[in-house]
N, C-alpha and C. Protein backbone atom coordinates (compact mmCIF):
# COMPACT_ATOMS: atom_id res chain seq x y z
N UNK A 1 3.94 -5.93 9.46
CA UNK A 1 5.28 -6.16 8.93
C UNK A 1 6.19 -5.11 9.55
N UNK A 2 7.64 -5.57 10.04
CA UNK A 2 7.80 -4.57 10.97
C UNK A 2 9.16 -4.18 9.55
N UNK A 3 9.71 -2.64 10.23
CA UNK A 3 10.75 -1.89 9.34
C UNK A 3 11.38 -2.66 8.29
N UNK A 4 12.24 -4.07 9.18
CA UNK A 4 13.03 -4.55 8.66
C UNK A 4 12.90 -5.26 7.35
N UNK A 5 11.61 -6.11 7.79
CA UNK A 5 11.17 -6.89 6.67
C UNK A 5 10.14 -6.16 5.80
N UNK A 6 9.70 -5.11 5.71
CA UNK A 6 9.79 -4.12 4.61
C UNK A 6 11.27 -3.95 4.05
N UNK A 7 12.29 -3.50 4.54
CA UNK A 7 13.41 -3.05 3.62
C UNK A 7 13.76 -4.45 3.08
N UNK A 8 13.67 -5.34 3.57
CA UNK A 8 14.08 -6.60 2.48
C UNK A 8 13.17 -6.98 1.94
N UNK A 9 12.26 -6.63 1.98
CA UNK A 9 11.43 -6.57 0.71
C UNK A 9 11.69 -6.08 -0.58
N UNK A 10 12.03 -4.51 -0.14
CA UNK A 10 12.17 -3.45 -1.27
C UNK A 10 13.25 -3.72 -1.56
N UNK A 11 14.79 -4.23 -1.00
CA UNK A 11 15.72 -4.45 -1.28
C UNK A 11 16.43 -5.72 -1.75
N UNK A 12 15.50 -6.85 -0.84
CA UNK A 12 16.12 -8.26 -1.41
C UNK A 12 16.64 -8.93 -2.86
N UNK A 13 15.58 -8.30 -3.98
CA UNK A 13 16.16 -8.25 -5.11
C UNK A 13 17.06 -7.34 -5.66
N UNK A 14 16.69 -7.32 -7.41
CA UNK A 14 17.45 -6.84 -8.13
C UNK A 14 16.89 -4.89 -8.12
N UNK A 15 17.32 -4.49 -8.93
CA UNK A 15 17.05 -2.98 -8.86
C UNK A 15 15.69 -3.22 -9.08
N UNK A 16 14.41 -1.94 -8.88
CA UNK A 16 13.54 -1.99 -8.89
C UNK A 16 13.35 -0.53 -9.50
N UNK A 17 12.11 -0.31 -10.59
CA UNK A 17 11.88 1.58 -11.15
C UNK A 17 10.99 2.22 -10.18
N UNK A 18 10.87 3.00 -10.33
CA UNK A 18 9.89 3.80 -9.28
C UNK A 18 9.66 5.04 -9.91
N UNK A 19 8.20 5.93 -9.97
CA UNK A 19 8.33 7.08 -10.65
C UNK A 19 8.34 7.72 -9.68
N UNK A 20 8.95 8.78 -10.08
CA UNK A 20 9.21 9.42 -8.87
C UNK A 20 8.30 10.95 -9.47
N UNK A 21 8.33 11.40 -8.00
CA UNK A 21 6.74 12.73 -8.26
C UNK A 21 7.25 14.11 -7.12
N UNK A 22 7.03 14.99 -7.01
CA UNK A 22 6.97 16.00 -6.73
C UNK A 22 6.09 16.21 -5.50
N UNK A 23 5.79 16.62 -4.43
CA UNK A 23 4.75 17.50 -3.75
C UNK A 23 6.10 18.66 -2.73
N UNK A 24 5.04 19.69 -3.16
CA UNK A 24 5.93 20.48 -2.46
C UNK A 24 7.19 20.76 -2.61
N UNK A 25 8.34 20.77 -1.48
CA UNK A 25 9.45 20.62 -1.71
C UNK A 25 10.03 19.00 -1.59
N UNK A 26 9.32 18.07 -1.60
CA UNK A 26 9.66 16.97 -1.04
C UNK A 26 9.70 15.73 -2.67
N UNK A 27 10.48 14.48 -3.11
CA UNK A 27 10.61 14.21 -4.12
C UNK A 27 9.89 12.97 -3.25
N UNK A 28 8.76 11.79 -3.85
CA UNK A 28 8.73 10.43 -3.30
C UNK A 28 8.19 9.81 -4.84
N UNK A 29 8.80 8.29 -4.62
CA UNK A 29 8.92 7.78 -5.24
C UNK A 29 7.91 6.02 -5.33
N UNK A 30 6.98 6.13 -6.20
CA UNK A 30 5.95 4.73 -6.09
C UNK A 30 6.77 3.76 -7.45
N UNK A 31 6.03 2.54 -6.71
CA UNK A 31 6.76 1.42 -7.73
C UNK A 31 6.15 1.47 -9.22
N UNK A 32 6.76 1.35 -10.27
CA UNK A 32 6.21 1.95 -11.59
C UNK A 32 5.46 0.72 -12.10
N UNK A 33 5.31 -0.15 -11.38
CA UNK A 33 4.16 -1.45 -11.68
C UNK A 33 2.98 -1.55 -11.39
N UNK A 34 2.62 -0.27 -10.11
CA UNK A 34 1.21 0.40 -9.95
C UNK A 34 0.85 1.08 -10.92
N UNK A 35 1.48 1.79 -11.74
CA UNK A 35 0.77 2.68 -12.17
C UNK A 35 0.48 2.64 -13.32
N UNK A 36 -0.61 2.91 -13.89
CA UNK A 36 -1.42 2.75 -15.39
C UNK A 36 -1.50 3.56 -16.13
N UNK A 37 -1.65 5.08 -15.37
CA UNK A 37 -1.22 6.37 -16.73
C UNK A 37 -0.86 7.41 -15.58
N UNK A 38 -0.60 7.94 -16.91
CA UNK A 38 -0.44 9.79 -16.27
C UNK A 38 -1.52 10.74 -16.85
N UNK A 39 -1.75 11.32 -16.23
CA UNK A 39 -3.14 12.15 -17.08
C UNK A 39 -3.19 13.76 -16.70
N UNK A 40 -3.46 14.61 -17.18
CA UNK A 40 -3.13 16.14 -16.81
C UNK A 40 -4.87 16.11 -15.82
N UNK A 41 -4.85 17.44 -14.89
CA UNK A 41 -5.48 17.41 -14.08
C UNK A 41 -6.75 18.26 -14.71
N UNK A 42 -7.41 16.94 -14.59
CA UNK A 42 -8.83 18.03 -14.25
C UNK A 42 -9.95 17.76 -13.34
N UNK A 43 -11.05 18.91 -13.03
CA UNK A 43 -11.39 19.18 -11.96
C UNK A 43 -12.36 17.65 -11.91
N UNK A 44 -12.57 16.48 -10.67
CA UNK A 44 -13.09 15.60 -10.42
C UNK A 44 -14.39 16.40 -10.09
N UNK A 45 -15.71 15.51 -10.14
CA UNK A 45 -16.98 15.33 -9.37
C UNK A 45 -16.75 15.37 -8.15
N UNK A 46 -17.08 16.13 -7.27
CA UNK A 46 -17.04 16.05 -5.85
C UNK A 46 -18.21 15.00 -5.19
N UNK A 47 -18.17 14.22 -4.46
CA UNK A 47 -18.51 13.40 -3.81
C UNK A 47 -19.23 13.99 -2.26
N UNK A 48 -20.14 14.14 -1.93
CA UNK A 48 -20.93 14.47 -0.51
C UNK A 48 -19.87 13.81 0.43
N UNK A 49 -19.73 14.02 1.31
CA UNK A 49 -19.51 13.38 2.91
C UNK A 49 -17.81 13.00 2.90
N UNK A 50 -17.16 13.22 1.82
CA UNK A 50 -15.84 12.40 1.59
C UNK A 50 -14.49 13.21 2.49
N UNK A 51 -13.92 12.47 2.76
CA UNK A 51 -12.76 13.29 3.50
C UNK A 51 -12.04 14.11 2.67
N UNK A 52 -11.97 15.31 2.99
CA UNK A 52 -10.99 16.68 2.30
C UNK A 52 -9.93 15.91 1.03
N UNK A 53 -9.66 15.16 1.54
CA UNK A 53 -8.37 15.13 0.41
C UNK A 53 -9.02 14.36 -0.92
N UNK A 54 -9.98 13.71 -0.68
CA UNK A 54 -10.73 13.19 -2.03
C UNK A 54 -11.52 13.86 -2.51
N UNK A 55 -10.82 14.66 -3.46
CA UNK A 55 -11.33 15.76 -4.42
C UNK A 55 -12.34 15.34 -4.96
N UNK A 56 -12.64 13.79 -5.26
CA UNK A 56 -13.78 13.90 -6.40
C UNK A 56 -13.83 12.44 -6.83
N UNK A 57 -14.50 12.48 -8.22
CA UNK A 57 -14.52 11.29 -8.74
C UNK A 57 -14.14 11.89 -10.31
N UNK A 58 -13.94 10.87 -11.44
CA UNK A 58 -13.70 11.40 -12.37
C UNK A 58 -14.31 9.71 -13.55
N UNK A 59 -14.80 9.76 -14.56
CA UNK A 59 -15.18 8.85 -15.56
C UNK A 59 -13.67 8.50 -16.33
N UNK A 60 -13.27 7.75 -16.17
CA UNK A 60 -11.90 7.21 -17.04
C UNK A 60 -12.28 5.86 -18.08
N UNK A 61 -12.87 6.52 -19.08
CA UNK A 61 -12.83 5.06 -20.21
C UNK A 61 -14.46 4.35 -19.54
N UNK A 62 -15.17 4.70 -18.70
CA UNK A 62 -16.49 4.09 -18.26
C UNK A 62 -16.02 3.37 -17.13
N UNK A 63 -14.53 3.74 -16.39
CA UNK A 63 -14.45 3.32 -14.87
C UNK A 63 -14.35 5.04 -14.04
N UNK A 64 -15.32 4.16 -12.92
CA UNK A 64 -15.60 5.59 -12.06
C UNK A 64 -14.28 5.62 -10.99
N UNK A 65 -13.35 6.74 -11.13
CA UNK A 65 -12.26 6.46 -9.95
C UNK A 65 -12.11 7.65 -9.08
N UNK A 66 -11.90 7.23 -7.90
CA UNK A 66 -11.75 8.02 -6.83
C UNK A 66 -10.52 9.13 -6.96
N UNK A 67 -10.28 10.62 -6.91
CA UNK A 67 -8.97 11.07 -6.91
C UNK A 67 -8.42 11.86 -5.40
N UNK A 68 -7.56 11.59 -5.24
CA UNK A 68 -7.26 11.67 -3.73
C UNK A 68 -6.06 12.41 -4.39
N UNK A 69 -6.23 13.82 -3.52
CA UNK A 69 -5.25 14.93 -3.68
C UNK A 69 -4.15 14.66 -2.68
N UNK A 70 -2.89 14.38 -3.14
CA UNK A 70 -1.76 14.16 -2.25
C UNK A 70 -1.27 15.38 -1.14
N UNK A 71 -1.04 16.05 -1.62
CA UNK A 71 -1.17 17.69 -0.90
C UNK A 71 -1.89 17.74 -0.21
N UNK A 72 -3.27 17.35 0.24
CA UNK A 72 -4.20 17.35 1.29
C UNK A 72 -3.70 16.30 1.88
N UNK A 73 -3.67 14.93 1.38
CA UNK A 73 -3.54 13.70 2.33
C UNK A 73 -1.71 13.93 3.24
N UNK A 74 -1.15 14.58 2.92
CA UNK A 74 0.32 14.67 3.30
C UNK A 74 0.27 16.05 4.44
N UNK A 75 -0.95 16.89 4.39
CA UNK A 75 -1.09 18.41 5.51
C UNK A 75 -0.12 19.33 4.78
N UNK A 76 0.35 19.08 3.64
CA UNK A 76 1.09 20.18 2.62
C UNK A 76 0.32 21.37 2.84
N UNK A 77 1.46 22.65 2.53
CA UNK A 77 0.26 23.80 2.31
C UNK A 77 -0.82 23.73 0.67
N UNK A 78 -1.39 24.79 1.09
CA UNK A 78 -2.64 24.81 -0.04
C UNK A 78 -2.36 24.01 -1.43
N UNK A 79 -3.03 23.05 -1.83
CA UNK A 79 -2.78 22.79 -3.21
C UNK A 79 -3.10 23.77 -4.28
N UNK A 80 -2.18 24.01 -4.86
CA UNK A 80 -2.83 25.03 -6.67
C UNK A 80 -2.15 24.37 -7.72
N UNK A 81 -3.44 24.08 -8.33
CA UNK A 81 -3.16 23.32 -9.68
C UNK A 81 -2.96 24.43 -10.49
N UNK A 82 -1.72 23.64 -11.57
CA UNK A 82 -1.45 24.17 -12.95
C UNK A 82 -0.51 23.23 -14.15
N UNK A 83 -0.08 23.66 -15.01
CA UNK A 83 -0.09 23.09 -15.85
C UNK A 83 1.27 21.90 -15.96
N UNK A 84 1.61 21.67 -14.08
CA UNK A 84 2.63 20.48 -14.12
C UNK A 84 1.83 19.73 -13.48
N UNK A 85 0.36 20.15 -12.61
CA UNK A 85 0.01 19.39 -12.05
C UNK A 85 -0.98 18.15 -13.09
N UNK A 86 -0.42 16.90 -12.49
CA UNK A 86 -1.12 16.06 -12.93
C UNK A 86 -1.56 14.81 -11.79
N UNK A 87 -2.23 13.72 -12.38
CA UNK A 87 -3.17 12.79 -12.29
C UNK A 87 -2.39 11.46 -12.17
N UNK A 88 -1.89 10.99 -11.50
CA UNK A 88 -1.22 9.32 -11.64
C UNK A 88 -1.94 8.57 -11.09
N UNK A 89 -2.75 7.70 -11.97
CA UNK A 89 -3.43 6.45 -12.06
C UNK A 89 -2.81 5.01 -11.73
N UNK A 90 -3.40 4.78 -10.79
CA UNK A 90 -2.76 3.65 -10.05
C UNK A 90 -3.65 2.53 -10.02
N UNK A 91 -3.05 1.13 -10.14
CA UNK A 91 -4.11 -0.02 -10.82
C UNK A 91 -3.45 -0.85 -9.08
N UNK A 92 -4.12 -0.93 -8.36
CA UNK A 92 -3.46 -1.24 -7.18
C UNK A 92 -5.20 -2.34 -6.51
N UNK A 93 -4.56 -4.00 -6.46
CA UNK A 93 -5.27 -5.29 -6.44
C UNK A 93 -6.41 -5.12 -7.40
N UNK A 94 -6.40 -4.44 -8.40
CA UNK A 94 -7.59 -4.13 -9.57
C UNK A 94 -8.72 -3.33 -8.89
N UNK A 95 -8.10 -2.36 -8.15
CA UNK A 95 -8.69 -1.21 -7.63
C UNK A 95 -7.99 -0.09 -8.82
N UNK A 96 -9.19 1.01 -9.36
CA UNK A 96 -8.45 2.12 -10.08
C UNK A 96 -8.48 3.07 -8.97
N UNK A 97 -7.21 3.84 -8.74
CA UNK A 97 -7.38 5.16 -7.63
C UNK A 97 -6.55 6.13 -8.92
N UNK A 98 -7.25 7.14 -8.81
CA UNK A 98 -5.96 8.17 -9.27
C UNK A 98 -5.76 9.24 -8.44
N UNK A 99 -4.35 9.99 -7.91
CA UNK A 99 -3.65 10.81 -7.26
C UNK A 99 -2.93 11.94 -7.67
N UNK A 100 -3.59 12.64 -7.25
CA UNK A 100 -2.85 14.38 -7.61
C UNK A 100 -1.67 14.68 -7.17
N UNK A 101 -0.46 15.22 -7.81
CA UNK A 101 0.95 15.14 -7.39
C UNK A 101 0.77 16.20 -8.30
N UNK A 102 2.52 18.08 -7.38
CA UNK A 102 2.19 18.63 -8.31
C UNK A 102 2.68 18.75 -9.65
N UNK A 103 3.85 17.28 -9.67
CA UNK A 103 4.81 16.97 -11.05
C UNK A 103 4.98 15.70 -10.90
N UNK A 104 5.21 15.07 -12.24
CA UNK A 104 5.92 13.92 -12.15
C UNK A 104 7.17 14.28 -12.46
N UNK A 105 8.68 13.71 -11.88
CA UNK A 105 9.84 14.15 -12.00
C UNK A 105 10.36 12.86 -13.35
N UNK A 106 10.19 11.69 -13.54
CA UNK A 106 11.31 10.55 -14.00
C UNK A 106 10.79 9.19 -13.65
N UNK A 107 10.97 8.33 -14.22
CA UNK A 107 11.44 6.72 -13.97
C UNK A 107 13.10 6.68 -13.61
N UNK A 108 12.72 6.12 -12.22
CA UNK A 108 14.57 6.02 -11.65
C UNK A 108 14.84 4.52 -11.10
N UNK A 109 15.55 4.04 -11.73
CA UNK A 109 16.13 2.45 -11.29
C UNK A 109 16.61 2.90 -9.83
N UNK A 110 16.77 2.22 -8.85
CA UNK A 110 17.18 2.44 -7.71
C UNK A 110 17.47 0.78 -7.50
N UNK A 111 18.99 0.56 -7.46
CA UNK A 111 20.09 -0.93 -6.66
C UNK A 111 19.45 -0.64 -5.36
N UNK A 112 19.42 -2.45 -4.48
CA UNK A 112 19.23 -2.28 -3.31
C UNK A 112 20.25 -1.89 -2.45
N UNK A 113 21.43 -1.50 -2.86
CA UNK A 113 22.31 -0.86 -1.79
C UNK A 113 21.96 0.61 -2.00
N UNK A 114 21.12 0.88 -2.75
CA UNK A 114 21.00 3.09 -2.28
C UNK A 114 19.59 3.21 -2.02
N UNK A 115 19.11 2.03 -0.79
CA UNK A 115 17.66 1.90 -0.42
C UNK A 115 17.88 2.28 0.81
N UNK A 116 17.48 2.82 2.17
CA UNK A 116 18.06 2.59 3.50
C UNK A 116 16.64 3.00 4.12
N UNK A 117 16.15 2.16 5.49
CA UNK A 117 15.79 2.02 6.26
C UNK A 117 14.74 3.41 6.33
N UNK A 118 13.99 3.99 6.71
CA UNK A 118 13.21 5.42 7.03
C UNK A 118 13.67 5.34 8.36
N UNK A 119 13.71 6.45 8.98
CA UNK A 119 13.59 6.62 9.98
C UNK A 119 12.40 6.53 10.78
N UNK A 120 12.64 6.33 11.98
CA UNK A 120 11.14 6.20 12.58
C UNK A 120 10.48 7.65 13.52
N UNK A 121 9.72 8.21 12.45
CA UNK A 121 9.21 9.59 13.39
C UNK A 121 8.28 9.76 12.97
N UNK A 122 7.27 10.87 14.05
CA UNK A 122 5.85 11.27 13.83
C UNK A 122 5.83 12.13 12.73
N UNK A 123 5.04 11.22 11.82
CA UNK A 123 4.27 12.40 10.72
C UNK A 123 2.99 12.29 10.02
N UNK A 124 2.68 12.67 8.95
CA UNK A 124 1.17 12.49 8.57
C UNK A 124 1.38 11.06 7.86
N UNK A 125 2.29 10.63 7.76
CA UNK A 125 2.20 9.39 6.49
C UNK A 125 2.53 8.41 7.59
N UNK A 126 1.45 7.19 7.52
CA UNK A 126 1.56 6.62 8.07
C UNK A 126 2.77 5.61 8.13
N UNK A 127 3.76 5.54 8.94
CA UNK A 127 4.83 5.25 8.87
C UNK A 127 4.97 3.66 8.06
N UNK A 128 4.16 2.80 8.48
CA UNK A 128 3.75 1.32 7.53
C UNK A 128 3.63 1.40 6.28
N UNK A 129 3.38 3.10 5.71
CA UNK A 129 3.27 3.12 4.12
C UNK A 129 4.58 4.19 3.44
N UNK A 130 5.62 4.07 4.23
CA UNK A 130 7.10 4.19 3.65
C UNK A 130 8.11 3.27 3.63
N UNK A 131 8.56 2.50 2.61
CA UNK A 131 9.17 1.76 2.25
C UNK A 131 10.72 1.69 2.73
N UNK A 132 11.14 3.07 2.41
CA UNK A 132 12.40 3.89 2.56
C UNK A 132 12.96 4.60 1.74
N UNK A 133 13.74 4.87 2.31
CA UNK A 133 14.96 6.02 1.94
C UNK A 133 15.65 6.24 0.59
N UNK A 134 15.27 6.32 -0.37
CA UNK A 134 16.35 5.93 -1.66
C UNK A 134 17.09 6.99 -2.33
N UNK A 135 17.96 7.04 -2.53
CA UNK A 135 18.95 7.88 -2.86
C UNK A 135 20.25 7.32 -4.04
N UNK A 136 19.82 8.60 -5.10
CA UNK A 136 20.79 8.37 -5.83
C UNK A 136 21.52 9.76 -6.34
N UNK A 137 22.84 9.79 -6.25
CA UNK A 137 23.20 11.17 -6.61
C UNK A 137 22.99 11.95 -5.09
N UNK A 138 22.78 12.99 -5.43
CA UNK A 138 22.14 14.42 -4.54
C UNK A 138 20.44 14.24 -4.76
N UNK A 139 19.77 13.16 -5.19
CA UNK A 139 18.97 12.94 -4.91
C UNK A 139 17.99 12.16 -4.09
N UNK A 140 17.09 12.55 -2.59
CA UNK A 140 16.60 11.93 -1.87
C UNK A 140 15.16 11.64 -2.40
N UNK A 141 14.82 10.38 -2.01
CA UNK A 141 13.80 10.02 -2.21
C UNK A 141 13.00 9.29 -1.12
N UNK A 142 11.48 9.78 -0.98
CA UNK A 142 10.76 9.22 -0.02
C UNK A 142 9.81 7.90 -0.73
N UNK A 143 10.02 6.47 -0.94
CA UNK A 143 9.44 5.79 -1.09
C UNK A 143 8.51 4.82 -0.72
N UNK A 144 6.95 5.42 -1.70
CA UNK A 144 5.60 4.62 -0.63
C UNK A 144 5.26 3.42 -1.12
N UNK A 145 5.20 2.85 -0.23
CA UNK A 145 4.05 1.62 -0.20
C UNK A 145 2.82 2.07 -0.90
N UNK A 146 2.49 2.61 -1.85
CA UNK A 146 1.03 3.33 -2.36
C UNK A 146 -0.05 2.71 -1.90
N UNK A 147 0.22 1.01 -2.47
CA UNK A 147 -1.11 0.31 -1.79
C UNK A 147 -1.66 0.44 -0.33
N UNK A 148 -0.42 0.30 0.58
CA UNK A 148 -0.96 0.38 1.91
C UNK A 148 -1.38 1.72 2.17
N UNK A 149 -0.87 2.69 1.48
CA UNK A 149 -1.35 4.25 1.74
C UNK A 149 -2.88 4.49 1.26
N UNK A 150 -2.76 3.81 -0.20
CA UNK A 150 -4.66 3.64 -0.42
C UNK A 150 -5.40 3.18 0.04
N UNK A 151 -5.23 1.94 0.92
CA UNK A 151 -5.84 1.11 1.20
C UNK A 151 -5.99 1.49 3.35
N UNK A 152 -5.53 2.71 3.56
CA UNK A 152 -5.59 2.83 4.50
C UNK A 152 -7.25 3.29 5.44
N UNK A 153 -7.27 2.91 6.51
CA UNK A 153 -8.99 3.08 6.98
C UNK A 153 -9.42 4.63 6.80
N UNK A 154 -8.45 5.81 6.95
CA UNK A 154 -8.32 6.86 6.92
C UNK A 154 -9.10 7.60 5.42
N UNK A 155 -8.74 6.49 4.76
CA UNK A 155 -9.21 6.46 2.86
C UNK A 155 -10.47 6.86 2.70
N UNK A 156 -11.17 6.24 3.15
CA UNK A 156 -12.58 5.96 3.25
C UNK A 156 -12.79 5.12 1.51
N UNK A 157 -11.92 4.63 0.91
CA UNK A 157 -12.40 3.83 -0.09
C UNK A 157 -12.67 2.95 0.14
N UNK A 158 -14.25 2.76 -0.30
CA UNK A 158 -14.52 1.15 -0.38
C UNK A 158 -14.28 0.24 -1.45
N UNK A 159 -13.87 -0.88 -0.89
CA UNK A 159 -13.53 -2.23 -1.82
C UNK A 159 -11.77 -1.74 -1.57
N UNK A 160 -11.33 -1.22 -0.06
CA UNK A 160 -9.98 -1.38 0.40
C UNK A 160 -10.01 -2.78 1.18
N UNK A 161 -9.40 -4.05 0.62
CA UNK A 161 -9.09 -5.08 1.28
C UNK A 161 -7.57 -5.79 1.21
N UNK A 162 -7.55 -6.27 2.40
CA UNK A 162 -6.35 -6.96 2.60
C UNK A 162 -5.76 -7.74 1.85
């Protein structure tokens, strides 16, 4: 799907919520229809062989879910948890993933006219899993595609399908 028809995606309708989260100095924002809870952080099961950023596993209710530290998956400096860092549980094609962010900031309505295009440049996020640009106020926002970001080969989660 190329830029365009992503932004009319995210934009063709009516306003859309998005929670918006913290890493670092940077604010990004996922669609609030992924997500299933918020949960304060604690330390996951580490998993043998798994790529750096998947901290672990964790028992949620008798589902086993993968937690993938955003701060690692983004090349942020060092992650240190504390008591803003939390857990956002994401129910994404009835896959459970949950993701370490080091705050959640808000639920923010965002109109498709304060959506705009990303730019196109080299970085760690794979450019297919930013939606765009959203801005409201003095506030910028980086908005992901979460699914395509979970579901990326890089993941190493299995039962990531198209």
């Amino acid at each position: 799907m190329g830029m365009m028809e992503k932004l009319d995606e995210v934009t063709s309708s009516e306003a859309r919520e998005y929670l918006t989260f913290r890493l670092d100095q940077e604010e990004y924002g996922i669609d609030i229809l992924k997500v299933q809870e918020i949960r304060g952080y604690e330390p996951p099961t580490r998993v043998a062989n798994a790529p750096s950023f998947i901290k672990g596993v964790v028992n949620l209710r008798g589902t086993i879910v993968p937690i993938v530290d955003m701060r690692l998956k983004f090349n942020c400096s060092k992650a240190e948890y504390n008591s803003f860092t939390v857990v956002i549980i994401l129910n994404l094609r009835n896959r459970i993933v949950g993701v370490v962010v080091d705050s959640v900031s808000d639920v923010m309505e965002l109109p498709p006219e304060s959506i705009k295009a990303a730019p196109e440049v080299d970085s760690v996020i794979d450019s297919g899993a930013v939606l765009g640009l959203g801005s409201l106020g003095d506030r910028m926002l980086i908005l992901l595609d979460i699914e395509r970001l979970m579901s990326a080969p890089d993941m190493g989660l299995v039962g990531a399908s198209e």
